[in-house]
C-alpha atoms as a PDB file:
ATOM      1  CA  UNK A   1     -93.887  39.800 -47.006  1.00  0.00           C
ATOM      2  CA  UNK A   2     -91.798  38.292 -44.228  1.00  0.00           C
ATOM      3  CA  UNK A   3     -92.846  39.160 -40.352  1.00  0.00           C
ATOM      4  CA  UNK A   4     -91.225  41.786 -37.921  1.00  0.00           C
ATOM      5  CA  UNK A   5     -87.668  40.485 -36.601  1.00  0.00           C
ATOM      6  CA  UNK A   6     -89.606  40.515 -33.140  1.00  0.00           C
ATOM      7  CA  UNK A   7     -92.172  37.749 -33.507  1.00  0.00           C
ATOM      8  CA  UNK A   8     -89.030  35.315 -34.366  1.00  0.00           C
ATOM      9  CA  UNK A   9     -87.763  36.195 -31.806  1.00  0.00           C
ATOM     10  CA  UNK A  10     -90.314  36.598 -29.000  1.00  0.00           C
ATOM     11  CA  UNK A  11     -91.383  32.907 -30.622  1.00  0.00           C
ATOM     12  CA  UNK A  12     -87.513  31.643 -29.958  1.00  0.00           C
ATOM     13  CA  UNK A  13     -88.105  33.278 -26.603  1.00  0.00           C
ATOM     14  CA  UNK A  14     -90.838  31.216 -25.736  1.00  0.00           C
ATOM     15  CA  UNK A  15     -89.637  27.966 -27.203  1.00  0.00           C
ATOM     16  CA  UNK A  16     -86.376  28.524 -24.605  1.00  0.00           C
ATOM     17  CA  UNK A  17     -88.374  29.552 -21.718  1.00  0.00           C
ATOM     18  CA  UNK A  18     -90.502  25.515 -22.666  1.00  0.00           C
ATOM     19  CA  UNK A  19     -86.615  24.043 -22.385  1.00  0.00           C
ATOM     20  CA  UNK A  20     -85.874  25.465 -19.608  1.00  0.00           C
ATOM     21  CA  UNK A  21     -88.687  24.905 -17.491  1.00  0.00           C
ATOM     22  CA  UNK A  22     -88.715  21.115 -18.765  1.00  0.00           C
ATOM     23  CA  UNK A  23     -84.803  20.512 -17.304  1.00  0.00           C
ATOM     24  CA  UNK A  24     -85.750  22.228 -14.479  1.00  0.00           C
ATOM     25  CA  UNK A  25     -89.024  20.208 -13.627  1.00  0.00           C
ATOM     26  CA  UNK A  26     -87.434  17.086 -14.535  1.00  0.00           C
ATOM     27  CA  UNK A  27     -85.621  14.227 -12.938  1.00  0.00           C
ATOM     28  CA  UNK A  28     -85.597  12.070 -16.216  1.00  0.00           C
ATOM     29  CA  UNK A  29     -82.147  12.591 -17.504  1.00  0.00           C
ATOM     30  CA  UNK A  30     -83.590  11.921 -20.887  1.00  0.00           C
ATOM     31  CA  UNK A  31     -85.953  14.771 -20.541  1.00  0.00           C
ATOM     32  CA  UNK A  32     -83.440  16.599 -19.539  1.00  0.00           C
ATOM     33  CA  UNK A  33     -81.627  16.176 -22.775  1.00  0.00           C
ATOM     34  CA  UNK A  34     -84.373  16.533 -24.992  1.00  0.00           C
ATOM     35  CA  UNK A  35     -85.276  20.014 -23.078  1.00  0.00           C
ATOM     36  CA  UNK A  36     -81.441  21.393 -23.623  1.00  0.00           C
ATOM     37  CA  UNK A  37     -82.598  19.909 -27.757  1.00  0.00           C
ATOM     38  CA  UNK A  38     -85.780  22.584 -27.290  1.00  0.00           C
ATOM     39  CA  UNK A  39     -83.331  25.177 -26.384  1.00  0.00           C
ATOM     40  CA  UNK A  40     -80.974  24.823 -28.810  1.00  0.00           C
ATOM     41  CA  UNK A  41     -83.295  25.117 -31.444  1.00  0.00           C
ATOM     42  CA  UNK A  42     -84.767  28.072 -29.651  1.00  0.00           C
ATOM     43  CA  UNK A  43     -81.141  29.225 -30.546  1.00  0.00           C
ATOM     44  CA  UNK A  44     -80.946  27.734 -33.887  1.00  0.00           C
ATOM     45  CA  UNK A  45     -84.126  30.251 -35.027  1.00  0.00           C
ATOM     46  CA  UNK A  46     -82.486  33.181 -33.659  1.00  0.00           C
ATOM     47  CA  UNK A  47     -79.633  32.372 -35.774  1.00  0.00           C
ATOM     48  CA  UNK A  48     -81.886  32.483 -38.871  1.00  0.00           C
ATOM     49  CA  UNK A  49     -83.804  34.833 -38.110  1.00  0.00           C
ATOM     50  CA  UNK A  50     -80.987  37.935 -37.383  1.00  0.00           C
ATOM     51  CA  UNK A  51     -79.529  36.113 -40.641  1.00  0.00           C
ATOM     52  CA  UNK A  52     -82.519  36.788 -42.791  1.00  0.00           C
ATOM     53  CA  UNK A  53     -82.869  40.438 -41.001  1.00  0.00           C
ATOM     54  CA  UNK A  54     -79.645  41.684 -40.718  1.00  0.00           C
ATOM     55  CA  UNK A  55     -78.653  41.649 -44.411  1.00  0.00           C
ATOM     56  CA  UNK A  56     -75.708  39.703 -44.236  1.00  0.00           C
ATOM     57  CA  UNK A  57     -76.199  36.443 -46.584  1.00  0.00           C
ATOM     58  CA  UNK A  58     -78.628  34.242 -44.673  1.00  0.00           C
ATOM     59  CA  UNK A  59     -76.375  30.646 -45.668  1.00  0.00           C
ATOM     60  CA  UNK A  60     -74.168  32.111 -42.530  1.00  0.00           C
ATOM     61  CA  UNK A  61     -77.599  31.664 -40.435  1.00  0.00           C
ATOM     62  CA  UNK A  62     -77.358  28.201 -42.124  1.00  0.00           C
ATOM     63  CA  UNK A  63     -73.938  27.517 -41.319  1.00  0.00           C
ATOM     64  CA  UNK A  64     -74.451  28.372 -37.521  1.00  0.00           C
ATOM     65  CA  UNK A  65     -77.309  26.055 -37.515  1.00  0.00           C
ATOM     66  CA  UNK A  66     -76.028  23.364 -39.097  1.00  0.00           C
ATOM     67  CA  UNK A  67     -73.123  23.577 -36.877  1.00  0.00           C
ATOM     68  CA  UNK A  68     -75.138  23.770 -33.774  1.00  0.00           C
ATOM     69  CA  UNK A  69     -77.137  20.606 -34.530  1.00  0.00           C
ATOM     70  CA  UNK A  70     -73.723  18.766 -34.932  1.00  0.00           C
ATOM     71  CA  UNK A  71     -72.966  19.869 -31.156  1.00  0.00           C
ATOM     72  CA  UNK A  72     -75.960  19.100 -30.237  1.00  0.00           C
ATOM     73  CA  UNK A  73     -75.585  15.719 -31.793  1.00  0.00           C
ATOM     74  CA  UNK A  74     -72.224  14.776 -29.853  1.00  0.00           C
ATOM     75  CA  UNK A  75     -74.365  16.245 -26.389  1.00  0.00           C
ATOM     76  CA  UNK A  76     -76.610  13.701 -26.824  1.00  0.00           C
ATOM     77  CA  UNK A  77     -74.348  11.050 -27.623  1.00  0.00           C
ATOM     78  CA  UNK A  78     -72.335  11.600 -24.490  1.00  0.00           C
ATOM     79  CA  UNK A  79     -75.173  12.417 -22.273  1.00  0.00           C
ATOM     80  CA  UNK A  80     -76.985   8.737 -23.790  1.00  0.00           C
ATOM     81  CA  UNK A  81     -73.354   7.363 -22.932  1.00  0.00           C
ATOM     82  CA  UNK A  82     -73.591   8.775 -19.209  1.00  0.00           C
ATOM     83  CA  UNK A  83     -77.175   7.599 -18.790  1.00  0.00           C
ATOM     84  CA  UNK A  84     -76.746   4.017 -19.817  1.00  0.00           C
ATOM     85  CA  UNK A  85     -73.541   3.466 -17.533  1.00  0.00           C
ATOM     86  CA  UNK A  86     -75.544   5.326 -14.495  1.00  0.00           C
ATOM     87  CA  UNK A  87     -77.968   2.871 -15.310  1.00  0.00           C
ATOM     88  CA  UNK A  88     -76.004  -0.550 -15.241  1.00  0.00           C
ATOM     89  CA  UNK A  89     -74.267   1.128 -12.115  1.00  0.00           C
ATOM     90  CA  UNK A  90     -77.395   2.260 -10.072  1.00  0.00           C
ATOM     91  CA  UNK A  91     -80.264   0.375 -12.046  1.00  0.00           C
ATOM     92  CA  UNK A  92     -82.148   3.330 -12.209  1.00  0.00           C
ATOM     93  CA  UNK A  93     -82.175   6.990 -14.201  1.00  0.00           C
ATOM     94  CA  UNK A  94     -83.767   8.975 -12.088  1.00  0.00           C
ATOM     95  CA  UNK A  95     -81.494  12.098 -11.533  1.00  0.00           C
ATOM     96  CA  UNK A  96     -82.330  12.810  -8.205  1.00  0.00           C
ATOM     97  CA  UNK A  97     -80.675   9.338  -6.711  1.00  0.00           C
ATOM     98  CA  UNK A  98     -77.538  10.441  -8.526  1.00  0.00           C
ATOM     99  CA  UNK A  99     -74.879  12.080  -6.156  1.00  0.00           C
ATOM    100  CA  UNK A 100     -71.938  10.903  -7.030  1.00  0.00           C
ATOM    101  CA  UNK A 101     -70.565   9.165  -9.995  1.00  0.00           C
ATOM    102  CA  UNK A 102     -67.868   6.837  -8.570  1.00  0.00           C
ATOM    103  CA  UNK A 103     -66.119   3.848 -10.685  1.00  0.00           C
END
């Protein structure tokens, strides 16, 4: 016996709501990524879960998922790309020295 569709997603809720506060009370852009990582997969079990509960076949919940960690793959290349060449520019990561990102 599976649980009510609203524990998923009152716990999806509350993983997003952890994401969100960590970008916001962060100045590490690496925490910053791995915060938008907690939301996405805040995301990700939303798409499961409405999957599982809606009656549709739950391999689309899959396929959204699956799809959504493959963006969230190339966001964290690029953002790791921006980081390091902040870094050899300004010798430090800390996003709050960051104002302007001139060649």
């Amino acid at each position: 016996m599976a649980l009510p569709l609203f524990y998923y997603v009152a716990l999806s809720l509350l993983i997003f709501f952890i994401g969100m506060l960590g970008f916001i009370r962060s100045h590490n852009p690496v925490q910053m990524l791995i915060s938008i990582e907690v939301m996405l997969n805040a995301a990700n079990l939303n798409f499961i879960a409405f999957a599982f509960y809606n009656g549709i076949n739950p391999a689309w919940g899959s396929v959204a998922v699956i799809f959504s960690i493959g963006i969230a793959a190339a966001e964290a290349a690029v953002g790791l790309g921006i980081i390091l060449a902040v870094f050899r520019i300004l010798k430090t990561v800390d996003a709050t020295h960051v104002s302007t990102l001139r060649g």
